[in-house]
PDB file of N, CA and C in Angstrom:
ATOM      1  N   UNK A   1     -18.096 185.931 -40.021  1.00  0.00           N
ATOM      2  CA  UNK A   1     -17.884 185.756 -38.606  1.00  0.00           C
ATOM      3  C   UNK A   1     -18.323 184.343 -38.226  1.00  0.00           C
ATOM      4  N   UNK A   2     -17.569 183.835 -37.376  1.00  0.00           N
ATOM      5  CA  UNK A   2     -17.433 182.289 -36.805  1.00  0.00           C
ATOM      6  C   UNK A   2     -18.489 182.237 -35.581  1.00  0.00           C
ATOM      7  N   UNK A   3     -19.581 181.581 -35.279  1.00  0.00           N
ATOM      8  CA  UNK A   3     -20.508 181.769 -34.156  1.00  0.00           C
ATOM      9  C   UNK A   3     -20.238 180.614 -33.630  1.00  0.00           C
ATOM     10  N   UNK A   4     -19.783 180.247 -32.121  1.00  0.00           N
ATOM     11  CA  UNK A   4     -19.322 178.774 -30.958  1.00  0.00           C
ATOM     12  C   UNK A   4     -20.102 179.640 -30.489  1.00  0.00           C
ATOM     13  N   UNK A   5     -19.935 178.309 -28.698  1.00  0.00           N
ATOM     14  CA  UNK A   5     -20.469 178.537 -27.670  1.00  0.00           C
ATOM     15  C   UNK A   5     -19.760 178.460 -26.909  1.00  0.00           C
ATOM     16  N   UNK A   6     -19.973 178.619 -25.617  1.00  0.00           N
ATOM     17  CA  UNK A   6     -19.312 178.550 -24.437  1.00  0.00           C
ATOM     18  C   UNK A   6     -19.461 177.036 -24.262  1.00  0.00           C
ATOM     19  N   UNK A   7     -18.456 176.320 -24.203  1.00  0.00           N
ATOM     20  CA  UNK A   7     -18.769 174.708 -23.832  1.00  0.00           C
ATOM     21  C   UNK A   7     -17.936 174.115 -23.833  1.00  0.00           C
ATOM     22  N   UNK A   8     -18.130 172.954 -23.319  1.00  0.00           N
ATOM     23  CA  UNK A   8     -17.014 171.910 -22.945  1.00  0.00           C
ATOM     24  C   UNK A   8     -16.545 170.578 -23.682  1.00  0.00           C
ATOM     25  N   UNK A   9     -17.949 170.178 -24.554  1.00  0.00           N
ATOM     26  CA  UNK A   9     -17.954 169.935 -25.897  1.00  0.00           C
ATOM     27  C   UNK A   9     -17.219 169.975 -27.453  1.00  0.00           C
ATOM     28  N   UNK A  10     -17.165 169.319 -27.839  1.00  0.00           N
ATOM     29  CA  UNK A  10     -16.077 169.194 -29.101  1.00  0.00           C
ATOM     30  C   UNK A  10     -17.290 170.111 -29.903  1.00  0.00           C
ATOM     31  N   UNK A  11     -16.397 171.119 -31.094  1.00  0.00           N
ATOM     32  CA  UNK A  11     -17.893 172.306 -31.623  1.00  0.00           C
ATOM     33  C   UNK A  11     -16.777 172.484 -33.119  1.00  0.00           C
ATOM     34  N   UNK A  12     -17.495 172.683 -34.220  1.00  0.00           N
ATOM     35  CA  UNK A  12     -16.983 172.497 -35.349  1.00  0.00           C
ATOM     36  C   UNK A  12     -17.390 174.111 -35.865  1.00  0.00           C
ATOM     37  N   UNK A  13     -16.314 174.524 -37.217  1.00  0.00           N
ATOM     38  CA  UNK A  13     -16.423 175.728 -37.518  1.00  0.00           C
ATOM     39  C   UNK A  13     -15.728 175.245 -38.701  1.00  0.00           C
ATOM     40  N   UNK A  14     -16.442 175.925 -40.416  1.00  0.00           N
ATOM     41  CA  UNK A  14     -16.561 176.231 -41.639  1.00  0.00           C
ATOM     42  C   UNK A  14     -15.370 177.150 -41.535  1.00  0.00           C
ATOM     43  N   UNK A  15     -14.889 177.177 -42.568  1.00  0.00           N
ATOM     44  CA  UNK A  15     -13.763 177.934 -43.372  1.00  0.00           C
ATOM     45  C   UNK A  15     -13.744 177.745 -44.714  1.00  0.00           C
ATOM     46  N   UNK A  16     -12.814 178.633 -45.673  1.00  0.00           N
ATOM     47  CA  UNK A  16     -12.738 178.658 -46.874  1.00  0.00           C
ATOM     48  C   UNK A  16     -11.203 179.309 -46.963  1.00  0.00           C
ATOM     49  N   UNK A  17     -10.213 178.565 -47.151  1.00  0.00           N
ATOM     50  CA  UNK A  17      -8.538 179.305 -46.856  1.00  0.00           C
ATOM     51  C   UNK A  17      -8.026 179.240 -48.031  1.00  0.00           C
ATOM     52  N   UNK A  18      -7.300 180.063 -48.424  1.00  0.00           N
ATOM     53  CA  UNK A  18      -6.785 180.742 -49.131  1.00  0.00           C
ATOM     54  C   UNK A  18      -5.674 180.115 -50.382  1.00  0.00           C
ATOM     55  N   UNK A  19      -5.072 179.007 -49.357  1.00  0.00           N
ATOM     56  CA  UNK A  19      -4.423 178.031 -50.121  1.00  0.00           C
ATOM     57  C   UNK A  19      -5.000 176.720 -49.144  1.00  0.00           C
ATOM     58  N   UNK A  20      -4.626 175.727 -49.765  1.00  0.00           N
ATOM     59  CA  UNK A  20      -4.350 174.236 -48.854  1.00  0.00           C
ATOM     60  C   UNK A  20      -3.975 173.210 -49.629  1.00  0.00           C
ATOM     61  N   UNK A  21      -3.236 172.950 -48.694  1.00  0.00           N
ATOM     62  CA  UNK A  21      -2.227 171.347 -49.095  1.00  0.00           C
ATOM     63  C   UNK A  21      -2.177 170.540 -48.143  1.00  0.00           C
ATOM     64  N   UNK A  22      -2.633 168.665 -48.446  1.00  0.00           N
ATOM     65  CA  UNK A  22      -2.750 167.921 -47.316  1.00  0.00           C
ATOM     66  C   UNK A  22      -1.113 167.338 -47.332  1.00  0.00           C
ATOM     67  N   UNK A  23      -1.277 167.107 -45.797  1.00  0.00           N
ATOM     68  CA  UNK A  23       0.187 167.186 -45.624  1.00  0.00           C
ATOM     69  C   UNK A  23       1.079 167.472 -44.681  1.00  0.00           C
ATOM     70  N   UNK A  24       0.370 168.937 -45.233  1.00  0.00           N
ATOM     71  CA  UNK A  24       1.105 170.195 -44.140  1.00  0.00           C
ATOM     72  C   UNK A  24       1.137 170.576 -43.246  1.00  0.00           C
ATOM     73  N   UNK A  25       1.740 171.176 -42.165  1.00  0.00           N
ATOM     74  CA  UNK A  25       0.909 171.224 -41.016  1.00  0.00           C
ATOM     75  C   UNK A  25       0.756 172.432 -40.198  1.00  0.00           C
ATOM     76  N   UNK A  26      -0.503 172.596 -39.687  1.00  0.00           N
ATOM     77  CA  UNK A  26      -0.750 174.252 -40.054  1.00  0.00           C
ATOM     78  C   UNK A  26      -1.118 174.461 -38.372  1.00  0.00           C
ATOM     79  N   UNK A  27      -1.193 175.588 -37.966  1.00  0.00           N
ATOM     80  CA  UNK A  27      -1.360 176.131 -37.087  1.00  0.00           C
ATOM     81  C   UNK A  27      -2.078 176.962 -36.540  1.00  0.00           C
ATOM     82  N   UNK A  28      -3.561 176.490 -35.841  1.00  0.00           N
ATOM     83  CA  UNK A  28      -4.802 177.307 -35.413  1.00  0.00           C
ATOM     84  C   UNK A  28      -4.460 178.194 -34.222  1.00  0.00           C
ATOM     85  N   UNK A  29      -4.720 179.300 -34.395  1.00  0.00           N
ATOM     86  CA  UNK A  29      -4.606 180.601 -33.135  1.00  0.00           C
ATOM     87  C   UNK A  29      -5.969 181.017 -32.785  1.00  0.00           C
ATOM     88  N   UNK A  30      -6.093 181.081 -31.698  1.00  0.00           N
ATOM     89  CA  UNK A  30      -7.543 182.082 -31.064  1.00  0.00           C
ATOM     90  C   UNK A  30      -7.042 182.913 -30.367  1.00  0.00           C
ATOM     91  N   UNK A  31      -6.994 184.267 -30.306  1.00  0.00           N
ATOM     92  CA  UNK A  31      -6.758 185.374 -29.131  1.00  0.00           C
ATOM     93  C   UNK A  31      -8.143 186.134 -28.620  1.00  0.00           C
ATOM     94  N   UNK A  32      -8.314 186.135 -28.161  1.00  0.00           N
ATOM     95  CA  UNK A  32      -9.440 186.971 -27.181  1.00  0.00           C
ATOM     96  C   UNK A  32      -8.620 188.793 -27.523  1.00  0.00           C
ATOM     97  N   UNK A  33     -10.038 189.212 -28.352  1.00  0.00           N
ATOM     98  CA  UNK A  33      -9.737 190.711 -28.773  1.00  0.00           C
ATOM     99  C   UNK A  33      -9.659 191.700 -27.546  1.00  0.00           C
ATOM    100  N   UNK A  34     -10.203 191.465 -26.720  1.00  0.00           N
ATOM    101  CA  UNK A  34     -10.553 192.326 -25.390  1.00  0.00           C
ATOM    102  C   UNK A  34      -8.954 192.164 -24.580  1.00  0.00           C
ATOM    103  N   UNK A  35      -8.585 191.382 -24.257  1.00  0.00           N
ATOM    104  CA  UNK A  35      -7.319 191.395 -23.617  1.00  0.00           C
ATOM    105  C   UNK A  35      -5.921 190.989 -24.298  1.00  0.00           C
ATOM    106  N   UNK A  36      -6.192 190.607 -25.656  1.00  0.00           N
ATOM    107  CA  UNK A  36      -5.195 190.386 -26.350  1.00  0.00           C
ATOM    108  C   UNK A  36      -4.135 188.773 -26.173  1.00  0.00           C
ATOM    109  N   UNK A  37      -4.676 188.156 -25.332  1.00  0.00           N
ATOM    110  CA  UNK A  37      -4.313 186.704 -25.311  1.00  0.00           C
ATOM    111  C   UNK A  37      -4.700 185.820 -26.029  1.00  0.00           C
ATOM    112  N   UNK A  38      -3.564 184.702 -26.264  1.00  0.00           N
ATOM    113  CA  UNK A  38      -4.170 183.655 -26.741  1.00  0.00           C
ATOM    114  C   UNK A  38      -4.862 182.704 -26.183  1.00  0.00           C
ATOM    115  N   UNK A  39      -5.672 181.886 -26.934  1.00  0.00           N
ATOM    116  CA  UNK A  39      -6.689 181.396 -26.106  1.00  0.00           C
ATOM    117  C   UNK A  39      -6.619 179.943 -25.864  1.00  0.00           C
ATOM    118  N   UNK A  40      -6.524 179.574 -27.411  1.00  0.00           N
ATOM    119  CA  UNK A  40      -6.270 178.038 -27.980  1.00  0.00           C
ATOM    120  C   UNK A  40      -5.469 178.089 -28.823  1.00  0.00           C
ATOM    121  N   UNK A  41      -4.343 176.787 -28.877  1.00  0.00           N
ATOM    122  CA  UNK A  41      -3.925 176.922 -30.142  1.00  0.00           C
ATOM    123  C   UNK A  41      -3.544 175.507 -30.046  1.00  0.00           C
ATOM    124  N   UNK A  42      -3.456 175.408 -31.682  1.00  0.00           N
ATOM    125  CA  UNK A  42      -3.277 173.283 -32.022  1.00  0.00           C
ATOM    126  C   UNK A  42      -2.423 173.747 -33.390  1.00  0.00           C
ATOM    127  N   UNK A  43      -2.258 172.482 -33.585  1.00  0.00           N
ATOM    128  CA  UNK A  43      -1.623 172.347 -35.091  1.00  0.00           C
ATOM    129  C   UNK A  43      -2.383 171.012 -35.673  1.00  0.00           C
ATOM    130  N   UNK A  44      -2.853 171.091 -36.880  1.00  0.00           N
ATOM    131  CA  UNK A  44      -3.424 169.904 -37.430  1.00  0.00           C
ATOM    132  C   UNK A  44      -2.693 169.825 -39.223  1.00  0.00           C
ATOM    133  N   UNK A  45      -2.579 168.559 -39.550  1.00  0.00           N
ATOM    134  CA  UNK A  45      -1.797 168.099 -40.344  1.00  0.00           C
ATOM    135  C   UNK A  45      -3.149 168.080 -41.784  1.00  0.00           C
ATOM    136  N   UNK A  46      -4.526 168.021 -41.284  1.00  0.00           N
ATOM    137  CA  UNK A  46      -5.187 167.951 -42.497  1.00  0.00           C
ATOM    138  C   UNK A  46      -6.742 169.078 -41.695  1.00  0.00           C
ATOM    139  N   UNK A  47      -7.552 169.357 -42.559  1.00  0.00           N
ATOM    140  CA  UNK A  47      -9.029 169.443 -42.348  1.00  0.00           C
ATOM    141  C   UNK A  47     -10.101 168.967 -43.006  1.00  0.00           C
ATOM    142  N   UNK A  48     -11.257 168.655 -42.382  1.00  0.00           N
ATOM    143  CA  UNK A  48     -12.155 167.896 -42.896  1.00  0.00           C
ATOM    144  C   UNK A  48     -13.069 168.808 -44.478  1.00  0.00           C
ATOM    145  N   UNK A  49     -12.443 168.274 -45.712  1.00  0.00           N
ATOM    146  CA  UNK A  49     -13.044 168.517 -46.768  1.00  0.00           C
ATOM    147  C   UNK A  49     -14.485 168.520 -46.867  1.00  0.00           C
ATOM    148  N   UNK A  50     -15.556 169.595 -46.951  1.00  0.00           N
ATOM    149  CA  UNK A  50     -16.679 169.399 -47.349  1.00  0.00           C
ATOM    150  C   UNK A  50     -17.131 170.261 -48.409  1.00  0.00           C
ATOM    151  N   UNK A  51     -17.352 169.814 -49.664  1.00  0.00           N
ATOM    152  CA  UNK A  51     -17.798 170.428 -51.651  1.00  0.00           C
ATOM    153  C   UNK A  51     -16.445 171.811 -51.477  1.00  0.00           C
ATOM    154  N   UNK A  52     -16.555 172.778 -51.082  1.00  0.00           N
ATOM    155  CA  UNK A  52     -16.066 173.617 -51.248  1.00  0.00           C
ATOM    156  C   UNK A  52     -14.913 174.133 -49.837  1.00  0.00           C
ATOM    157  N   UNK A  53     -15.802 173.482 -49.064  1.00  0.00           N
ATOM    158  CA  UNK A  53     -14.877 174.877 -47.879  1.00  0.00           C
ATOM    159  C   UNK A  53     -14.388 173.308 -46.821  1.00  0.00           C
ATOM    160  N   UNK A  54     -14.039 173.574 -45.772  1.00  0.00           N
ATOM    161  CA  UNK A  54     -13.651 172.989 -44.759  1.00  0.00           C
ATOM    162  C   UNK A  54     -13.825 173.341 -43.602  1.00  0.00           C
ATOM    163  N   UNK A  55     -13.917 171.700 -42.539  1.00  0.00           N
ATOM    164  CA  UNK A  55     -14.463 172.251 -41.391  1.00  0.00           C
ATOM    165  C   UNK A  55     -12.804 171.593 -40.176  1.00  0.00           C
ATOM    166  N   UNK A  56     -12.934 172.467 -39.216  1.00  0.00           N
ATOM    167  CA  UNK A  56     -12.017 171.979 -37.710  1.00  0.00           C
ATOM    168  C   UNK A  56     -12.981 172.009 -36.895  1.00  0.00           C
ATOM    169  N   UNK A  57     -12.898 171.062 -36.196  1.00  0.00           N
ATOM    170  CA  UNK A  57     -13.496 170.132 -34.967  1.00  0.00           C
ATOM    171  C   UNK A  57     -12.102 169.955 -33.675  1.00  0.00           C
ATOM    172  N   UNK A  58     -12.682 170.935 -32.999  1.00  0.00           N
ATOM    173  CA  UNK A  58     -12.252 170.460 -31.002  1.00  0.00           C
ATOM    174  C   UNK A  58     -12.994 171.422 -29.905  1.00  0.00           C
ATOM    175  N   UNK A  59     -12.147 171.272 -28.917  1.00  0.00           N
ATOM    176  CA  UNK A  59     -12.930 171.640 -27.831  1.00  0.00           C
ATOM    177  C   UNK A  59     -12.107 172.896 -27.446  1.00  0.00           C
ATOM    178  N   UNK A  60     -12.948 173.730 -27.608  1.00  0.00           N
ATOM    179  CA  UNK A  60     -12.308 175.631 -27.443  1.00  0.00           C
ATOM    180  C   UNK A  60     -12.795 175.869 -25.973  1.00  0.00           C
ATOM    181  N   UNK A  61     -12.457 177.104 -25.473  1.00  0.00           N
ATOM    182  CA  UNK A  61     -12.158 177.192 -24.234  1.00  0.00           C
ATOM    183  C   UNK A  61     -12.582 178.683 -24.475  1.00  0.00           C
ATOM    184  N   UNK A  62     -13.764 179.000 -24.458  1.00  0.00           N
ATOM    185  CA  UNK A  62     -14.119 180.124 -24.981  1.00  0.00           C
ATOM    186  C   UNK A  62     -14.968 180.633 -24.183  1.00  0.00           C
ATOM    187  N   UNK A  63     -15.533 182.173 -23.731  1.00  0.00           N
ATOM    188  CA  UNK A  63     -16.333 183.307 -22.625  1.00  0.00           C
ATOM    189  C   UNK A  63     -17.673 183.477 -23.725  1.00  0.00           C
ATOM    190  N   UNK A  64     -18.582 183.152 -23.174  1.00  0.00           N
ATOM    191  CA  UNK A  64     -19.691 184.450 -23.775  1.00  0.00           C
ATOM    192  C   UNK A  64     -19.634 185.348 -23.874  1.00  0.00           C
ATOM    193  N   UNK A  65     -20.255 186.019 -24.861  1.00  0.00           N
ATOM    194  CA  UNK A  65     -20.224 187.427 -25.077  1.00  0.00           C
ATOM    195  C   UNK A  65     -18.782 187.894 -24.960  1.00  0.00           C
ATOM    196  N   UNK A  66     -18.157 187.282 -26.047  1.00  0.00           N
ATOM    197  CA  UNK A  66     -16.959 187.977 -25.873  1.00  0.00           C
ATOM    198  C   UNK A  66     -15.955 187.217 -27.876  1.00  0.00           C
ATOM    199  N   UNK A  67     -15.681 188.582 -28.089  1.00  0.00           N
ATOM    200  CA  UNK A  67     -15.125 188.232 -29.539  1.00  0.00           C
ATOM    201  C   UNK A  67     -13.657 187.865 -29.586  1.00  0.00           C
ATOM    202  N   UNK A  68     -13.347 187.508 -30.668  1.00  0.00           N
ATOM    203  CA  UNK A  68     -11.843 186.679 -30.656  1.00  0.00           C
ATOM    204  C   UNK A  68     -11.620 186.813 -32.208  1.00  0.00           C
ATOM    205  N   UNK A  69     -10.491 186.914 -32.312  1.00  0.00           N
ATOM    206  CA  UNK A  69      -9.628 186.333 -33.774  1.00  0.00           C
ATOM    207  C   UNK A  69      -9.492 184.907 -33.954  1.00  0.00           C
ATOM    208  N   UNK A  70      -9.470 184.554 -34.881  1.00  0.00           N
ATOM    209  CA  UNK A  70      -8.675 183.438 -35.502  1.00  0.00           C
ATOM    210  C   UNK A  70      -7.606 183.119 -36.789  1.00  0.00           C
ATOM    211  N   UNK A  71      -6.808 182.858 -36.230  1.00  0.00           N
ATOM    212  CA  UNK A  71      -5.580 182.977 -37.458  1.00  0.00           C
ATOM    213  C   UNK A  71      -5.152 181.090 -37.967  1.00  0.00           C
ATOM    214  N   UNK A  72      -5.301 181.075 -39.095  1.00  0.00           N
ATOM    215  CA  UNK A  72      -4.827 179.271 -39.276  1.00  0.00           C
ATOM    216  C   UNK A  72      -3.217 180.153 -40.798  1.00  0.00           C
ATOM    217  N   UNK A  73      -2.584 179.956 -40.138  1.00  0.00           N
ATOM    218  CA  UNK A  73      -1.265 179.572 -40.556  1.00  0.00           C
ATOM    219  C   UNK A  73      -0.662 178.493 -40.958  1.00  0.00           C
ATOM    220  N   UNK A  74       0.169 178.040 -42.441  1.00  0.00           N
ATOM    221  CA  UNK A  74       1.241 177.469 -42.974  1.00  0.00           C
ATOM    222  C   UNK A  74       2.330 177.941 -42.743  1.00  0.00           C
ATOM    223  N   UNK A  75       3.289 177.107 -42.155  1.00  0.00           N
ATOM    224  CA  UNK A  75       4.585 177.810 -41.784  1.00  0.00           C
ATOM    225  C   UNK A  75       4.297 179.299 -41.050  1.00  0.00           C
ATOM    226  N   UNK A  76       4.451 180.372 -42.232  1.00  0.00           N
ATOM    227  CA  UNK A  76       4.745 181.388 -41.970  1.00  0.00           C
ATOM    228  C   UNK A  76       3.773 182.032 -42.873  1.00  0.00           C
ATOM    229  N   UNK A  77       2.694 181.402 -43.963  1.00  0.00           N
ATOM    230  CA  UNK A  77       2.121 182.349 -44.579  1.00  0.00           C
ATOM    231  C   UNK A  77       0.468 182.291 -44.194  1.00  0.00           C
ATOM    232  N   UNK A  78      -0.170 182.945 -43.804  1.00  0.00           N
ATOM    233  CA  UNK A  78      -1.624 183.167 -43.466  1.00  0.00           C
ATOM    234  C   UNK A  78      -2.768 182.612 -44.181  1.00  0.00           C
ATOM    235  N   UNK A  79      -3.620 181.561 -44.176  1.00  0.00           N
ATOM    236  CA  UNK A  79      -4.031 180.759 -45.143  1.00  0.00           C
ATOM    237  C   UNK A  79      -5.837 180.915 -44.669  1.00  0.00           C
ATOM    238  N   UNK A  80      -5.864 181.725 -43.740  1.00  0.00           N
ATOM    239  CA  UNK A  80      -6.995 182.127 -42.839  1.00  0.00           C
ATOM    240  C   UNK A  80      -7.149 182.971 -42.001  1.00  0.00           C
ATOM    241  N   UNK A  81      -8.190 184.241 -41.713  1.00  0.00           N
ATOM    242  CA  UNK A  81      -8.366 184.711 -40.491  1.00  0.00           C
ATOM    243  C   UNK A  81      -9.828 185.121 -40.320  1.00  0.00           C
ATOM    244  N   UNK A  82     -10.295 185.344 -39.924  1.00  0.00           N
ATOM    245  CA  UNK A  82     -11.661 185.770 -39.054  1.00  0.00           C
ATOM    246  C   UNK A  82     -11.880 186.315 -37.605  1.00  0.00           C
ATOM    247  N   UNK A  83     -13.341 186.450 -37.673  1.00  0.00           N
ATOM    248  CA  UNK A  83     -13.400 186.517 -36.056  1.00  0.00           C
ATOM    249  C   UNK A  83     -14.411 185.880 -35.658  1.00  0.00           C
ATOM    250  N   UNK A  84     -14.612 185.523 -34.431  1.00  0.00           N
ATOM    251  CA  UNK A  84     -15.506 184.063 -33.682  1.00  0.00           C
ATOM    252  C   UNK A  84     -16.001 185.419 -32.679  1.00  0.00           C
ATOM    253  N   UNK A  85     -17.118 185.186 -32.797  1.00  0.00           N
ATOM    254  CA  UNK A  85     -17.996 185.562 -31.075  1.00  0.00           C
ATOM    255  C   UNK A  85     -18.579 184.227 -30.537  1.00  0.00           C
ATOM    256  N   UNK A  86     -18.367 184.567 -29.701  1.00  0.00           N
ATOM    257  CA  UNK A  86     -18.846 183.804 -28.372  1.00  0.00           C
ATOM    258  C   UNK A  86     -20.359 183.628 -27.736  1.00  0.00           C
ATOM    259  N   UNK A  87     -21.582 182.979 -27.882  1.00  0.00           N
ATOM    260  CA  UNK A  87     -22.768 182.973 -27.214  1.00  0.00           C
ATOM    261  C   UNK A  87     -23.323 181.608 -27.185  1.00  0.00           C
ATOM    262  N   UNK A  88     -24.387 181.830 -26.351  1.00  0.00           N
ATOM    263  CA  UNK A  88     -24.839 180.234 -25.936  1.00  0.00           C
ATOM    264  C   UNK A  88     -26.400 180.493 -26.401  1.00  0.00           C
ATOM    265  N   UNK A  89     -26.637 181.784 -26.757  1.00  0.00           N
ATOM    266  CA  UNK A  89     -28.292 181.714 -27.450  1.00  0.00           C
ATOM    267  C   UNK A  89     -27.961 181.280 -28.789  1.00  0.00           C
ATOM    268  N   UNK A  90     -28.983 180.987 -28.988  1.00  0.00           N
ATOM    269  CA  UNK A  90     -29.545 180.870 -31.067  1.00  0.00           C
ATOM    270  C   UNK A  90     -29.316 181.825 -31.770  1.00  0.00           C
ATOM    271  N   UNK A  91     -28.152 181.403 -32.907  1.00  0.00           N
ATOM    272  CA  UNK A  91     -27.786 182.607 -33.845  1.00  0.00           C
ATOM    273  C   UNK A  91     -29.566 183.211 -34.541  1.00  0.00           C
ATOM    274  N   UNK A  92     -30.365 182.241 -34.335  1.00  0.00           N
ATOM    275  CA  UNK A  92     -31.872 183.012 -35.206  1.00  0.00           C
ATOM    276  C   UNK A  92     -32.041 184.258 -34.502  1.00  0.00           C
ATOM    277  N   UNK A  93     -32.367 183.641 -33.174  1.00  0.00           N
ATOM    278  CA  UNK A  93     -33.132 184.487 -32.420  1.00  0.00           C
ATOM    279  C   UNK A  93     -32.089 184.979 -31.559  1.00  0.00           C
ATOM    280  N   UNK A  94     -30.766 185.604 -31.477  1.00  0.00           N
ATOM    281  CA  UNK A  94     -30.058 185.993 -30.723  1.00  0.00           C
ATOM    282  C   UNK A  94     -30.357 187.619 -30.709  1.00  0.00           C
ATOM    283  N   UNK A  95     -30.096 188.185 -29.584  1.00  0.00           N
ATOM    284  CA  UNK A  95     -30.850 189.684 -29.066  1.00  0.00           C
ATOM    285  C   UNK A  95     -29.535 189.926 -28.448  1.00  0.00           C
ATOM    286  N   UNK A  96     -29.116 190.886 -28.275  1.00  0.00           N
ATOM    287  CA  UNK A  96     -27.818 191.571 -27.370  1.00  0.00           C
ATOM    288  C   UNK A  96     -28.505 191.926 -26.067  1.00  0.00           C
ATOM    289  N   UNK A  97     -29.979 192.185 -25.958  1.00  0.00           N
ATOM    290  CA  UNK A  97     -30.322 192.530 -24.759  1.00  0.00           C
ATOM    291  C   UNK A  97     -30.987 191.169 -24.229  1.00  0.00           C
ATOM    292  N   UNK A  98     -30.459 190.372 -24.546  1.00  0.00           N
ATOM    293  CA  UNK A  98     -31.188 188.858 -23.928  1.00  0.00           C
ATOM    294  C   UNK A  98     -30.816 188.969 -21.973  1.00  0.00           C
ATOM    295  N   UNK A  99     -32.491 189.202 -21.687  1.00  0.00           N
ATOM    296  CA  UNK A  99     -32.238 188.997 -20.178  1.00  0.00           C
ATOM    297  C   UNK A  99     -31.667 190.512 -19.675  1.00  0.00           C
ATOM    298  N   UNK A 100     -31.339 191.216 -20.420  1.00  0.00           N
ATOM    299  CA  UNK A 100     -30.899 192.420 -19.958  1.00  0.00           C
ATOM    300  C   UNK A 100     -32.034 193.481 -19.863  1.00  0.00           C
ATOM    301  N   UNK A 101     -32.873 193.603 -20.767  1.00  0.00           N
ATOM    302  CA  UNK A 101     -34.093 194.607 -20.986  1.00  0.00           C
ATOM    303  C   UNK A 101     -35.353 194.364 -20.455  1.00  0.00           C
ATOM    304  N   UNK A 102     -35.350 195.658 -19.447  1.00  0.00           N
ATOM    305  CA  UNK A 102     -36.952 195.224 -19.255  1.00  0.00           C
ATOM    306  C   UNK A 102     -37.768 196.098 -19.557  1.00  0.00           C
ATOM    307  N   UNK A 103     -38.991 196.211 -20.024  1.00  0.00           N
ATOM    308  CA  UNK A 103     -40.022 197.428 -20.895  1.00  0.00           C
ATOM    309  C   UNK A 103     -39.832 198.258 -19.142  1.00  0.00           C
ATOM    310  N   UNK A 104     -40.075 199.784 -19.705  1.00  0.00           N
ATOM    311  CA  UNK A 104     -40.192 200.414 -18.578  1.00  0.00           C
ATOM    312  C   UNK A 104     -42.335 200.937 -18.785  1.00  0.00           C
ATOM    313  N   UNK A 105     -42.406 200.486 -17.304  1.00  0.00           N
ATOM    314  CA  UNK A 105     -44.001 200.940 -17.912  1.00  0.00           C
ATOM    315  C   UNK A 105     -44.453 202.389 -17.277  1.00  0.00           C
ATOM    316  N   UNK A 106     -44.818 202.904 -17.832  1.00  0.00           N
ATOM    317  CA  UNK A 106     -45.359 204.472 -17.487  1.00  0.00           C
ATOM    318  C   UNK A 106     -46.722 204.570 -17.798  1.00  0.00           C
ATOM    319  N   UNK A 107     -47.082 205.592 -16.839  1.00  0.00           N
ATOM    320  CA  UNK A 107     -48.748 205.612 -17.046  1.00  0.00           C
ATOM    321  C   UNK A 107     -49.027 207.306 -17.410  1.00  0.00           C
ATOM    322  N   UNK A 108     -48.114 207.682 -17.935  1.00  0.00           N
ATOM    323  CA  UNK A 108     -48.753 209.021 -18.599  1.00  0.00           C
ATOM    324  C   UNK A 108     -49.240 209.293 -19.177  1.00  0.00           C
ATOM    325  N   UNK A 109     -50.439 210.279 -18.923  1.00  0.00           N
ATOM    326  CA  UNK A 109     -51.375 210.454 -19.335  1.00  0.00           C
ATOM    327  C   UNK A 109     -51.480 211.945 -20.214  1.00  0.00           C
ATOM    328  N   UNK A 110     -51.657 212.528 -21.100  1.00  0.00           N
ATOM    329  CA  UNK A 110     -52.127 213.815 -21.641  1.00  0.00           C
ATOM    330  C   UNK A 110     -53.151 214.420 -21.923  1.00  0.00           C
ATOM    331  N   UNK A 111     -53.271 215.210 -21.492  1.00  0.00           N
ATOM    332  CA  UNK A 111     -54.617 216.017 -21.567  1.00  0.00           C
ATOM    333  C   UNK A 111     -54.066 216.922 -22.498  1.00  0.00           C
ATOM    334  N   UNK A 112     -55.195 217.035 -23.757  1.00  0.00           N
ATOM    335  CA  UNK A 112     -55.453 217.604 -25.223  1.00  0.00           C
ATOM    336  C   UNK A 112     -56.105 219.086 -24.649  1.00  0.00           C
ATOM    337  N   UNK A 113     -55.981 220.110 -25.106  1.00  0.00           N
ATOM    338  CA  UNK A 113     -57.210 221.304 -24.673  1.00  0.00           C
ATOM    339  C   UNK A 113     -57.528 221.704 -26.197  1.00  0.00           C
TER     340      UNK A 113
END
């Protein structure tokens, strides 16, 4: 799974695809799983080689808390897919109840006989 943020910022994301040839020119999809739209889409002619895998660099247009596909296509054959969530906390320390949970405090007491 692909972890961005919500931002306005140029934000880079790792891959490892299936085939690749420089050259070619391929075609990035984002759809938003929740409503089924697309979100972003580009075409780029190369990606940035690093030892093993590769990275794409731009500026996504993406919701918090909210998951998406990604499809990178050749022509017509599928050379990538995943899925990206969306958050603006720290993948370390990321909590689903961030800001949402609060301890409930109770003062009950039991009496033992």
């Amino acid at each position: 799974m692909i972890i961005l943020q919500e931002s306005a910022s140029s934000q880079t994301f790792s891959f490892i695809p299936r085939s690749y040839t420089d050259g070619v020119t391929y075609t990035i999809k984002i759809t938003n799983e929740t409503t089924n739209k697309e979100v972003y889409s580009s075409t780029a002619t190369s990606f940035t080689e690093v030892d093993y895998y590769y990275q794409h660099s731009d500026t996504f247009t993406l919701k918090e808390d909210t998951y998406y596909t990604i499809e990178i296509t050749a022509s017509s054959e599928v050379i990538f897919r995943d899925k990206i969530f969306c958050t603006n906390q720290t993948v370390s320390t990321y909590s689903i109840n961030n800001n949402a949970y609060t301890v409930n405090s109770d003062d009950n007491e039991f009496i033992l006989i």
